[in-house]
Every structure is written in structure tokens, then in C-alpha cells.
N, C-alpha and C. Protein backbone atom coordinates (compact mmCIF):
# COMPACT_ATOMS: atom_id res chain seq x y z
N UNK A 1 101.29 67.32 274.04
CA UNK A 1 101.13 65.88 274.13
C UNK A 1 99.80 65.56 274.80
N UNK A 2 99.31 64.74 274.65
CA UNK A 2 97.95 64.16 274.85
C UNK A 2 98.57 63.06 276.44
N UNK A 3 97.26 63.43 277.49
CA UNK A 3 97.34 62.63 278.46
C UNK A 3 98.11 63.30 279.20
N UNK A 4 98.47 64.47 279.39
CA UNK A 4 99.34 65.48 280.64
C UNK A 4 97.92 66.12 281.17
N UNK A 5 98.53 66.44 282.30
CA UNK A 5 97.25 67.25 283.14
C UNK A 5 98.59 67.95 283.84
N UNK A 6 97.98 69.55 284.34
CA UNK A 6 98.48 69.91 285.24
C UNK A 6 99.07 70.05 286.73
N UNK A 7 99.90 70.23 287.17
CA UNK A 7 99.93 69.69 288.40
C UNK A 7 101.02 70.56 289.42
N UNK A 8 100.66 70.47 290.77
CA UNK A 8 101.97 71.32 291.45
C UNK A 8 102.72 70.08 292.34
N UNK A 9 103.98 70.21 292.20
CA UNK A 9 104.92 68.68 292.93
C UNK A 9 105.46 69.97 293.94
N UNK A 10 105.64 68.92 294.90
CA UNK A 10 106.18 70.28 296.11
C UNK A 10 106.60 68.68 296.76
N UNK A 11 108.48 69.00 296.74
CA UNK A 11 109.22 67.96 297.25
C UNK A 11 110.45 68.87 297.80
N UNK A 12 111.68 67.68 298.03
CA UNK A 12 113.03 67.73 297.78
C UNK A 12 113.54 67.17 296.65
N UNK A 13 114.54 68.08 295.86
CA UNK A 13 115.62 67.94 294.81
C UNK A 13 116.48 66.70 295.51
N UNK A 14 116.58 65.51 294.52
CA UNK A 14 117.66 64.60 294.75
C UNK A 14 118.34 64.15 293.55
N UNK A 15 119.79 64.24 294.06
CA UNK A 15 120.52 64.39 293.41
C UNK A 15 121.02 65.58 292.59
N UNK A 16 121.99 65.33 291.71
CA UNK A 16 122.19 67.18 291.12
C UNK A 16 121.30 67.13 290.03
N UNK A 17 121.54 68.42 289.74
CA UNK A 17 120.66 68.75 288.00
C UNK A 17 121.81 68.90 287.05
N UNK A 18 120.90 67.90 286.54
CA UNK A 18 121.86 68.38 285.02
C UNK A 18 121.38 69.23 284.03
N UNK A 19 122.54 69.62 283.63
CA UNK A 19 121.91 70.93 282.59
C UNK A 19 122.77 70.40 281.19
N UNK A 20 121.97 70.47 280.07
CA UNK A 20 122.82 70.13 278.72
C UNK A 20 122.13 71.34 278.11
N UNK A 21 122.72 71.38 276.46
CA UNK A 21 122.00 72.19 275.58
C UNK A 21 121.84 71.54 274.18
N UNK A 22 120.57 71.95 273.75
CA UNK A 22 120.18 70.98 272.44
C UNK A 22 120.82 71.47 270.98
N UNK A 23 120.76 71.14 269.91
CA UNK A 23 121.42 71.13 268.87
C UNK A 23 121.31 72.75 268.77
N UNK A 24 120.24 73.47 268.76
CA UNK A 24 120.21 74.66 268.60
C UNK A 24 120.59 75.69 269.70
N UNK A 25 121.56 75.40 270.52
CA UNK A 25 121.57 75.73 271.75
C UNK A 25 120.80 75.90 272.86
N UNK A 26 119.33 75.42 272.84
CA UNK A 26 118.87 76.10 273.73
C UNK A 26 119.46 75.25 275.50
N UNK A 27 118.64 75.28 276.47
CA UNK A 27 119.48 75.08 277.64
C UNK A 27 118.24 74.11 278.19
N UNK A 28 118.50 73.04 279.13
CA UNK A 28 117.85 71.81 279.15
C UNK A 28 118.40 71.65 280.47
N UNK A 29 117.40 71.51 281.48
CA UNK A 29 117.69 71.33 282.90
C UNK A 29 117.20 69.91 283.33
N UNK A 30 117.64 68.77 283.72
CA UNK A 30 116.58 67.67 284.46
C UNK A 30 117.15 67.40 285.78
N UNK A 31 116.15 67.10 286.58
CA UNK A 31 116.57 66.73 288.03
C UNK A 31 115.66 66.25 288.02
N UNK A 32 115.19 65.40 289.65
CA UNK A 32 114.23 64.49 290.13
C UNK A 32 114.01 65.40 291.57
N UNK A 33 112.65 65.32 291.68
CA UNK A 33 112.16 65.91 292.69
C UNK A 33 111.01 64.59 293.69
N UNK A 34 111.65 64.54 295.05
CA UNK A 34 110.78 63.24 295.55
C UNK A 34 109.77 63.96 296.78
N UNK A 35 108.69 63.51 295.99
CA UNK A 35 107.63 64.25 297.20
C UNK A 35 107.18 63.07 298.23
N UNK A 36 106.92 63.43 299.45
CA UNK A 36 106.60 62.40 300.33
C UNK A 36 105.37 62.92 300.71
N UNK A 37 104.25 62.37 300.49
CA UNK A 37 102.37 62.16 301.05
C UNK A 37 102.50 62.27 302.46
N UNK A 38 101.62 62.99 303.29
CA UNK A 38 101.96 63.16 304.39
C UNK A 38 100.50 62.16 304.66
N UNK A 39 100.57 60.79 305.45
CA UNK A 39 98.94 60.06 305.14
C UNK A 39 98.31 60.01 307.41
N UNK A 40 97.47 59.54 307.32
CA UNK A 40 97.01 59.75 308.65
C UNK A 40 96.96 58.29 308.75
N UNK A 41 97.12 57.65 309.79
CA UNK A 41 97.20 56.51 310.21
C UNK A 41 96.03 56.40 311.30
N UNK A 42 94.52 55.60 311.01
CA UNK A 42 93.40 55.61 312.40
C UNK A 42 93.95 54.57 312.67
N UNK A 43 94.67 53.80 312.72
CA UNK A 43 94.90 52.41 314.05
C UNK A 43 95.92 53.24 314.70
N UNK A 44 96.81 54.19 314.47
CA UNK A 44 97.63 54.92 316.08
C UNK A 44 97.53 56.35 315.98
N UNK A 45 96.55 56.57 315.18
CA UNK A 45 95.68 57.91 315.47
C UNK A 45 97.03 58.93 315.64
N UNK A 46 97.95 59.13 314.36
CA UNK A 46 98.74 60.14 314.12
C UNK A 46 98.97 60.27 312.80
N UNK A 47 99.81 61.29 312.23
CA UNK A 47 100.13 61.48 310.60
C UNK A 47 101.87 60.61 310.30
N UNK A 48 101.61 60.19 309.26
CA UNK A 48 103.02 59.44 309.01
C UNK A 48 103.35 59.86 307.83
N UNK A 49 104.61 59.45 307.10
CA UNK A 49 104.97 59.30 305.87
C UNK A 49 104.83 58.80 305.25
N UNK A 50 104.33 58.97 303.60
CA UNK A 50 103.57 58.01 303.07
C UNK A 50 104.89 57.54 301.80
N UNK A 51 104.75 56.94 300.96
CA UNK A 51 105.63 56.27 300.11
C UNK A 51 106.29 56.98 299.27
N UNK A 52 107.26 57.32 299.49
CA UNK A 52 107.93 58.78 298.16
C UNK A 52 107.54 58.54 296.61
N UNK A 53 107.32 59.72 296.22
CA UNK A 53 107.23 59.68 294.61
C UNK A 53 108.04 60.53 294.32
N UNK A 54 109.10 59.32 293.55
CA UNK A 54 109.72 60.14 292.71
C UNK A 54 109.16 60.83 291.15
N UNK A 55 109.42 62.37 290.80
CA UNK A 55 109.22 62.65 289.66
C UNK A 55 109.91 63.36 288.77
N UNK A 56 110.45 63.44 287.52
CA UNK A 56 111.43 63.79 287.17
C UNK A 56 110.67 64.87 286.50
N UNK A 57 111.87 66.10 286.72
CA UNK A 57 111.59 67.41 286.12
C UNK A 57 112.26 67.82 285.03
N UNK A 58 111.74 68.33 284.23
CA UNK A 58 112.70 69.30 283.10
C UNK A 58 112.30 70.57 282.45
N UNK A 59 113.05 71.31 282.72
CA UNK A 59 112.95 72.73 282.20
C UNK A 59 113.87 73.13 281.11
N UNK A 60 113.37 74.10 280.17
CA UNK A 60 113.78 74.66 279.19
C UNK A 60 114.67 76.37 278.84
N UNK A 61 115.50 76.85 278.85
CA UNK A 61 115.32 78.01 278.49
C UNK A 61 116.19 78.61 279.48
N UNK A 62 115.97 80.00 279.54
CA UNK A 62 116.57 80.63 280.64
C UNK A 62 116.31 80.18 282.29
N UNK A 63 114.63 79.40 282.03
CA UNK A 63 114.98 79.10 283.62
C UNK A 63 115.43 77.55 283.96
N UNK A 64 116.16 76.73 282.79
CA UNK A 64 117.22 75.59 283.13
C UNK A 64 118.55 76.40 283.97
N UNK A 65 118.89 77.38 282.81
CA UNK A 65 120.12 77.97 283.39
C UNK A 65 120.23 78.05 285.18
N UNK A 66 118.67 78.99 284.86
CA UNK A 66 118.63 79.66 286.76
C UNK A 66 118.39 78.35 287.74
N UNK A 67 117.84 77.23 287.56
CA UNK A 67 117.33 76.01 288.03
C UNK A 67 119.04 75.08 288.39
N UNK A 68 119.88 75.20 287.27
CA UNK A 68 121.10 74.38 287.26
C UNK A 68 122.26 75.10 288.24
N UNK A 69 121.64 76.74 288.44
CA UNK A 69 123.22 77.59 289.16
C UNK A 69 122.00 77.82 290.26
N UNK A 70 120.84 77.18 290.69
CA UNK A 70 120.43 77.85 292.36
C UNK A 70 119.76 76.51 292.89
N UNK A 71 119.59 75.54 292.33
CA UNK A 71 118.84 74.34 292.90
C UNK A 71 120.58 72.73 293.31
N UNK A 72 120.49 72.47 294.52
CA UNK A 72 121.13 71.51 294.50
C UNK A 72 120.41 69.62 295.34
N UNK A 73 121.15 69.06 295.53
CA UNK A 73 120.75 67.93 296.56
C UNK A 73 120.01 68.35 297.83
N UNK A 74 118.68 67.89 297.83
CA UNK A 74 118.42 68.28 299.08
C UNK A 74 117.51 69.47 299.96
N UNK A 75 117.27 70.48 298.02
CA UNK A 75 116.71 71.89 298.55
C UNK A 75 115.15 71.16 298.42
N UNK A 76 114.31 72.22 299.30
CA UNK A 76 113.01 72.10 298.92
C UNK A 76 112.42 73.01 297.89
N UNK A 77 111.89 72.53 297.15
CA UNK A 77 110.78 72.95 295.82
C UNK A 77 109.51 72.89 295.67
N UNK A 78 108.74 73.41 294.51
CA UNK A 78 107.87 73.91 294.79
C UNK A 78 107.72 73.99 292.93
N UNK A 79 107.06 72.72 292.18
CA UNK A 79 107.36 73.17 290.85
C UNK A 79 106.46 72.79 290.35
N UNK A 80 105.78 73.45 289.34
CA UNK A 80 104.31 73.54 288.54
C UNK A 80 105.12 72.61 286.80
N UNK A 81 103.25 72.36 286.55
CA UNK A 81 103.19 72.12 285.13
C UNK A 81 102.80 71.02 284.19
N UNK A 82 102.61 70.45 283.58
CA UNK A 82 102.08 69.44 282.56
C UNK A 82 102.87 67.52 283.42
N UNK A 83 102.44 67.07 283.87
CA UNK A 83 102.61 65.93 284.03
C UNK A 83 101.86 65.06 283.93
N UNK A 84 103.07 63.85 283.20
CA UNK A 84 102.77 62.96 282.21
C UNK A 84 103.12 61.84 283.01
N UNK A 85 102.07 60.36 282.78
CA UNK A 85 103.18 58.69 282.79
C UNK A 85 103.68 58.37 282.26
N UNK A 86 105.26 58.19 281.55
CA UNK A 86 105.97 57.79 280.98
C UNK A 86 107.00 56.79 281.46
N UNK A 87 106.55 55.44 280.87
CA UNK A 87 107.65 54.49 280.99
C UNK A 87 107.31 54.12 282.97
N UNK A 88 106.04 54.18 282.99
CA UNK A 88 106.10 53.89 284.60
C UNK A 88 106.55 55.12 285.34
N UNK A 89 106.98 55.91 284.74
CA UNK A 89 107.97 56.73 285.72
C UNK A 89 106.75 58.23 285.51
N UNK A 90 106.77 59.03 286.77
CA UNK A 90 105.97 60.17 286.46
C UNK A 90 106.95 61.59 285.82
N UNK A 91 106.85 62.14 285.29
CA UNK A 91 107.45 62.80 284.31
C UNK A 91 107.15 64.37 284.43
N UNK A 92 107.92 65.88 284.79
CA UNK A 92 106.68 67.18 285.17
C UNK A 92 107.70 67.76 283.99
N UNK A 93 107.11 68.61 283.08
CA UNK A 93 107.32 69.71 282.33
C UNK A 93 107.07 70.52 282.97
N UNK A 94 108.20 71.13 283.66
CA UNK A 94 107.52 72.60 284.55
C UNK A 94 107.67 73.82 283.37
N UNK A 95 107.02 74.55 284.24
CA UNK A 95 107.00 75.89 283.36
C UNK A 95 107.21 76.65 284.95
N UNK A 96 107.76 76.42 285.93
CA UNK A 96 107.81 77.66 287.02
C UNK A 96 108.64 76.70 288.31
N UNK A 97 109.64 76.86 288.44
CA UNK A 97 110.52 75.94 289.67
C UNK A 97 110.48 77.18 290.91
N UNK A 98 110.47 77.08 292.12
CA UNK A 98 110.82 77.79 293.05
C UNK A 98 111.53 77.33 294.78
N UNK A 99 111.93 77.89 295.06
CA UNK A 99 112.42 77.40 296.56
C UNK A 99 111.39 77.40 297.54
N UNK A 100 110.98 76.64 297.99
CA UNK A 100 109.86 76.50 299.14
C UNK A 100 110.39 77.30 299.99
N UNK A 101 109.73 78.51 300.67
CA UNK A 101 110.15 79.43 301.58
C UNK A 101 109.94 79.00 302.92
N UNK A 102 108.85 77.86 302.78
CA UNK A 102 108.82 77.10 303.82
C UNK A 102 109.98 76.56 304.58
N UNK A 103 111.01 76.14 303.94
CA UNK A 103 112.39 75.64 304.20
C UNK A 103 113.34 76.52 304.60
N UNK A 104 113.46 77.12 303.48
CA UNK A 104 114.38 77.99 303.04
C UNK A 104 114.53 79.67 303.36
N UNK A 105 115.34 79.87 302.90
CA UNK A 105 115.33 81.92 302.98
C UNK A 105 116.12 82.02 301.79
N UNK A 106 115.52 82.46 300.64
CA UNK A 106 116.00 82.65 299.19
C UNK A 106 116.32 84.38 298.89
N UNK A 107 117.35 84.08 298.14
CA UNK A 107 118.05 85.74 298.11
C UNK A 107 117.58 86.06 296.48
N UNK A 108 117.50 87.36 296.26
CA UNK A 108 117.06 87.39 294.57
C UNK A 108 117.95 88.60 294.56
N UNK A 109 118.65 88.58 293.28
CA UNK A 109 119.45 89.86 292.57
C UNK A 109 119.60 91.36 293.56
N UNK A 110 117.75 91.63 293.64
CA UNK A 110 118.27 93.01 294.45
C UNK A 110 117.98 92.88 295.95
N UNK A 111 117.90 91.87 296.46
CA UNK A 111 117.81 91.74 298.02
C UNK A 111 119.19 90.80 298.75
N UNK A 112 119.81 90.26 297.31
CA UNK A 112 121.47 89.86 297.98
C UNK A 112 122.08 90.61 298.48
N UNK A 113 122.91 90.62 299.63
CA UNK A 113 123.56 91.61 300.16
C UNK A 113 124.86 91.84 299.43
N UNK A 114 125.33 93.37 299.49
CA UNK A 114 126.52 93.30 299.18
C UNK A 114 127.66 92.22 299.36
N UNK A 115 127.75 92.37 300.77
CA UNK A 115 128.72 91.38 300.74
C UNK A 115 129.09 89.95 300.15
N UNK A 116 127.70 89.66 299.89
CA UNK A 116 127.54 88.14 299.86
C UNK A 116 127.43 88.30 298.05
N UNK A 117 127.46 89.08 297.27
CA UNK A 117 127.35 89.18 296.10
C UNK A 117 128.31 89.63 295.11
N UNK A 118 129.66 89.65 296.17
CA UNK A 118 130.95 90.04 296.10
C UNK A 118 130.82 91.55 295.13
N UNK A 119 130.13 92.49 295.97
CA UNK A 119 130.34 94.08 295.36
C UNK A 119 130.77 94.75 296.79
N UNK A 120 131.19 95.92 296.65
CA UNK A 120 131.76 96.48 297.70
C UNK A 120 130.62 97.22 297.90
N UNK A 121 130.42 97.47 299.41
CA UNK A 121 129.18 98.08 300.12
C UNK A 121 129.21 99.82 299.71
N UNK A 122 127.70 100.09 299.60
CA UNK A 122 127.95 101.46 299.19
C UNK A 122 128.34 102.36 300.12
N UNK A 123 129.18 103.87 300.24
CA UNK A 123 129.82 104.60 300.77
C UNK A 123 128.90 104.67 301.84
N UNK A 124 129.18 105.27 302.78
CA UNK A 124 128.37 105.72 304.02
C UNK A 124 127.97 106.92 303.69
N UNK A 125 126.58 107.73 304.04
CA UNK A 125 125.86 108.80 303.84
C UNK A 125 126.71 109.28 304.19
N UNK A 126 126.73 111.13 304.05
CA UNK A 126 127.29 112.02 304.57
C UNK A 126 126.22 112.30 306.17
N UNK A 127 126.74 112.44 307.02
CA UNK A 127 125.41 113.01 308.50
C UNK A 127 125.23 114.37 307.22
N UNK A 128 124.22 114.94 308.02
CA UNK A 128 123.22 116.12 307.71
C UNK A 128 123.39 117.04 309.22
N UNK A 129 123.88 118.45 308.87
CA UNK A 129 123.52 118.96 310.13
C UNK A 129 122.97 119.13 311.12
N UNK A 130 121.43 118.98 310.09
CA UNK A 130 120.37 118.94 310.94
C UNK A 130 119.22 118.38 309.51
N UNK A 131 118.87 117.12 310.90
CA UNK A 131 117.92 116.29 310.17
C UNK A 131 116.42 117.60 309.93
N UNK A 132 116.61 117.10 308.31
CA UNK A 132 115.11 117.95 307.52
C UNK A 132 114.18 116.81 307.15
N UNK A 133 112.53 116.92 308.04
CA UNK A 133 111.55 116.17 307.44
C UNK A 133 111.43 116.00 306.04
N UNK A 134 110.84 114.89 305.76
CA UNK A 134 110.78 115.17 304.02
C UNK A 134 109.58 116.50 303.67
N UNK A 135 109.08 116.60 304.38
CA UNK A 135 107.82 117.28 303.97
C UNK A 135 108.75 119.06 304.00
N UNK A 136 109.64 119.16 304.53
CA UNK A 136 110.35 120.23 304.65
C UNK A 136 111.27 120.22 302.98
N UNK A 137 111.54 119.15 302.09
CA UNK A 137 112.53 119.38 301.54
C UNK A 137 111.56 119.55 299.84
N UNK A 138 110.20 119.42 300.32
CA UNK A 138 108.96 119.65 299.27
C UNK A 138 108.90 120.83 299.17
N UNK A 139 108.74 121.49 300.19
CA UNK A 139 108.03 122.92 300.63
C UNK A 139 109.45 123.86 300.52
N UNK A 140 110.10 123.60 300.57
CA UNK A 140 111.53 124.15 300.80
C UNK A 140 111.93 124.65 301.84
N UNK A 141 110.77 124.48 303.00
CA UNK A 141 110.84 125.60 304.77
C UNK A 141 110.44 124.29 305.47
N UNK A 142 110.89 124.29 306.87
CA UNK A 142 110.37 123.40 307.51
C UNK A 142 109.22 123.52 308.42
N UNK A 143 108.13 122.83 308.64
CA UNK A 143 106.78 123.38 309.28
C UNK A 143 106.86 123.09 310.39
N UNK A 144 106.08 124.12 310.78
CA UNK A 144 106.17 123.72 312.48
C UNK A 144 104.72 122.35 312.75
N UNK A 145 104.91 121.47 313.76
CA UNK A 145 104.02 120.59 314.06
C UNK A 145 102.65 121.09 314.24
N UNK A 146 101.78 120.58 314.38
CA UNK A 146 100.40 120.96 313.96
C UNK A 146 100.57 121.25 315.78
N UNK A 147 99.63 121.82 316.38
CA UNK A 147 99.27 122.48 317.94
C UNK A 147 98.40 120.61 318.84
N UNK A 148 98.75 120.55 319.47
CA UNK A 148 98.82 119.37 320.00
C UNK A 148 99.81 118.10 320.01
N UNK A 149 100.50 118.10 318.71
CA UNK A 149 100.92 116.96 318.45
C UNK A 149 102.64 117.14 318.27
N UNK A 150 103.22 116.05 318.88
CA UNK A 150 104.86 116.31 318.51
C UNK A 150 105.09 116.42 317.69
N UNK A 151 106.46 116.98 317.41
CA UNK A 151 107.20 117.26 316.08
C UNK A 151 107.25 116.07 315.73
N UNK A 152 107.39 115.86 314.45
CA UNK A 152 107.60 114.16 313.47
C UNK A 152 109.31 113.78 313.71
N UNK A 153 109.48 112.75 314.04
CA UNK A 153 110.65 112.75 314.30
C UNK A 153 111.34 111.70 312.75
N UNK A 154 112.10 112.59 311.90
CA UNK A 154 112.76 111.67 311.01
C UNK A 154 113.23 110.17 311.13
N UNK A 155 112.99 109.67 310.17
CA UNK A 155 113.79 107.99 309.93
C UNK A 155 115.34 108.05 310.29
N UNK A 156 115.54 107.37 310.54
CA UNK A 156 117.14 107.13 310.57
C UNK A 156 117.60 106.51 309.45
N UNK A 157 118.92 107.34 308.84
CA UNK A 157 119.21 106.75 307.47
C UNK A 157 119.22 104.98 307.48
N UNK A 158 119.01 104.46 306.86
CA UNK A 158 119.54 102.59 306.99
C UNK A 158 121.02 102.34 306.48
N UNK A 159 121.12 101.15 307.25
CA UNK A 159 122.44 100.85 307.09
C UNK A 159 123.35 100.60 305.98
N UNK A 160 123.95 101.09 305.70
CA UNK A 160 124.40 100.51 304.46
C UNK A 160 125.11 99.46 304.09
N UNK A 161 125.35 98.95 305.02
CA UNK A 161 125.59 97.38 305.09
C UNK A 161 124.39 96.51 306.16
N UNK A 162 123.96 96.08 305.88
CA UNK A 162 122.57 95.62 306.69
C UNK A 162 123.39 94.40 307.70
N UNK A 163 124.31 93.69 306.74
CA UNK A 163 125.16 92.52 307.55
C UNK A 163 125.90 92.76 309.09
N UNK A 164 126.13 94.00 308.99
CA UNK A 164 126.71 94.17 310.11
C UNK A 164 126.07 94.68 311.15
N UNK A 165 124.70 95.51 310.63
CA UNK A 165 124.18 95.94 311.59
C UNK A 165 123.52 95.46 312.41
N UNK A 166 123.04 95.90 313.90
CA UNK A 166 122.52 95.14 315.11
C UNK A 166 121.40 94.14 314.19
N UNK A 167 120.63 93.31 314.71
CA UNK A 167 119.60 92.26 314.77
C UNK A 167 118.94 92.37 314.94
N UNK A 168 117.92 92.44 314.64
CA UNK A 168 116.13 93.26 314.86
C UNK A 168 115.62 92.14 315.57
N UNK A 169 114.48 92.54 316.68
CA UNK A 169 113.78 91.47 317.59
C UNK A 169 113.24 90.68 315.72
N UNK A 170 113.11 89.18 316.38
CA UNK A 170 112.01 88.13 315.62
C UNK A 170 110.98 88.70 315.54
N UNK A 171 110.07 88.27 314.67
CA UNK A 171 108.77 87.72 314.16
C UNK A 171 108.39 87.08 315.86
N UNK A 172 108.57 85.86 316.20
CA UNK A 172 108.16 85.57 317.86
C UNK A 172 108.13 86.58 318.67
N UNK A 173 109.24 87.37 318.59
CA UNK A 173 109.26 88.25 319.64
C UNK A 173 108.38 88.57 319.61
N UNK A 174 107.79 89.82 318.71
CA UNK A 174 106.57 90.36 318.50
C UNK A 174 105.27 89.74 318.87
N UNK A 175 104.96 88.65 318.61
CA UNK A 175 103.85 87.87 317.93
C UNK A 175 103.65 87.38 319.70
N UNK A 176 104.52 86.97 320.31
CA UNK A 176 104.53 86.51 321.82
C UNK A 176 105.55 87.05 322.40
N UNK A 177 105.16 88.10 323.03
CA UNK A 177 106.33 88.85 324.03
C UNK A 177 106.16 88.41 325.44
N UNK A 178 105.54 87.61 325.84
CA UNK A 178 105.90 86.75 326.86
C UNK A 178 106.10 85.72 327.15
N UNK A 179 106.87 85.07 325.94
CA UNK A 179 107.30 83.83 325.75
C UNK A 179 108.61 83.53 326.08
N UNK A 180 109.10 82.75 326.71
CA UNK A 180 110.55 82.75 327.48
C UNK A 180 111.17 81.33 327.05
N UNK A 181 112.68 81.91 327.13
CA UNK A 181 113.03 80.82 326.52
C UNK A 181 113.38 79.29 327.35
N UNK A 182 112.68 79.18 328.18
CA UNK A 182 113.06 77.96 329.30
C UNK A 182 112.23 76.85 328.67
């Protein structure tokens, strides 16, 4: 269509999506996504909210499907593509929807956890008599450490349920370890 330009809308989803399918089956997603302008105000010299735009989205194909079973009221987005004025109203043909990670913490196929993906967690390793470096299971003998330097001390298997296991310090922690929580 003539008169689209490209564009990235980075809002919140309002309201649900609807998903239909067209005569030939294919799969048809629309929702409205309202972005708010973040504008600077010099008479009280701070940033405010600027007037929401609403814009309505629609996707085609396999990613209506994924858009209609992972996007609801309220998530933040992040969606590319051809937008048009139509009827007053602004209009996006995306070709790419995503969850603003900014907001959010988004799970994908192989980083869902068992549990939460209703599969049963995989068996627990067998222990090992005695932990063998990998570099030992190449060579088929295990080497002794080079003359100065400690022996390499193996990984510890990972958990096989990650859900249950202890809680790793933050990102803060690290980043400011003398930051307290008062």
C-alpha cells in the first residue's frame, strides 16, 4: 500500500487480542497497543507524560497464533513495521511483536522450566566416584596440573530442577557490593 512508512511502536497492550482466521484459514491477530511520549516540560523543568497514542496492530500467520496465546491487557511491547493513517486512526502491520524485557522476564520453549511447562523434571545425575576433568575424559588419563598452579577444580553438575535450587546473589549485588539495604 502506498503512504506506510516504517516504524517501531513500543507501548502497552490494551485490551485483549483477538485472533480470527480468514476464508483460507490463515490466522489474524488485532490488538491496540497505546504508547505514551515521554515530553520535557521547561516551565517546571521535569519529564511528563505526553498524550497516549493509540495504535492498532495486526499480525498474520503463525505469529497471530503466538501474539493471541502470549500477549494480554497490560503487557509491554515492542512491535515493528509498515504504519499507515487510516480513518484518523494510526494503523501498524507488524511483521515482529515482542515483550519489552524492559518490563518483563519472558520464558521461550527451551528456557521454560520444567515445572512451569508441566513436564516432569529430568532424573537426577548419578554422583561419579570421583569427579574426572573433562580434559581427562579426552585423553582417557587424568593429567597432573601444570608445576605451579592448582589442580582445576571441576564444575558442579547443575541442578536439575533450577526452581528449587538456592538463589544466586543479583546483578546489584555484584555491580555494588556495598550497597545496603537501609
Amino acid at each position: 500500500m502506498s503512504g506506510e512508512t516504517a516504524a517501531v511502536v513500543r507501548g502497552r497492550v490494551y485490551g485483549t487480542v483477538r485472533l480470527r482466521h480468514t476464508e483460507r484459514g490463515t490466522p489474524a491477530a488485532r490488538f491496540t497497543v497505546v504508547q505514551v511520549p515521554r515530553e520535557y516540560d521547561r516551565a517546571r523543568g521535569q519529564w511528563r507524560d505526553g498524550e497516549p497514542v493509540p495504535v492498532i496492530c495486526t499480525v498474520t500467520g503463525p505469529l497471530a497464533r503466538h501474539v493471541a496465546e502470549c500477549l494480554t491487557d497490560a503487557v509491554h511491547v515492542i512491535a515493528t513495521g509498515n504504519v499507515a493513517l487510516r480513518d484518523n486512526v494510526l494503523h501498524l502491520d507488524s511483521a515482529q511483536v515482542g515483550v519489552d524485557l524492559a518490563h518483563h522476564v519472558a520464558y521461550i520453549d527451551d528456557t521454560l522450566p520444567a515445572v512451569l511447562a508441566g513436564r516432569s523434571p529430568a532424573p537426577a545425575p548419578r554422583a561419579a566416584a570421583t569427579p574426572v576433568p573433562p580434559s581427562a575424559h579426552r585423553a582417557g588419563t587424568a593429567r597432573p596440573a601444570p608445576a605451579g598452579r592448582p589442580a582445576p577444580v571441576p564444575a558442579a553438575a547443575p541442578e536439575t530442577d533450577w526452581w528449587r535450587s538456592a538463589p544466586r546473589p543479583s546483578w546489584d549485588a555484584a555491580a555494588a557490593p556495598g550497597r545496603t539495604g537501609h
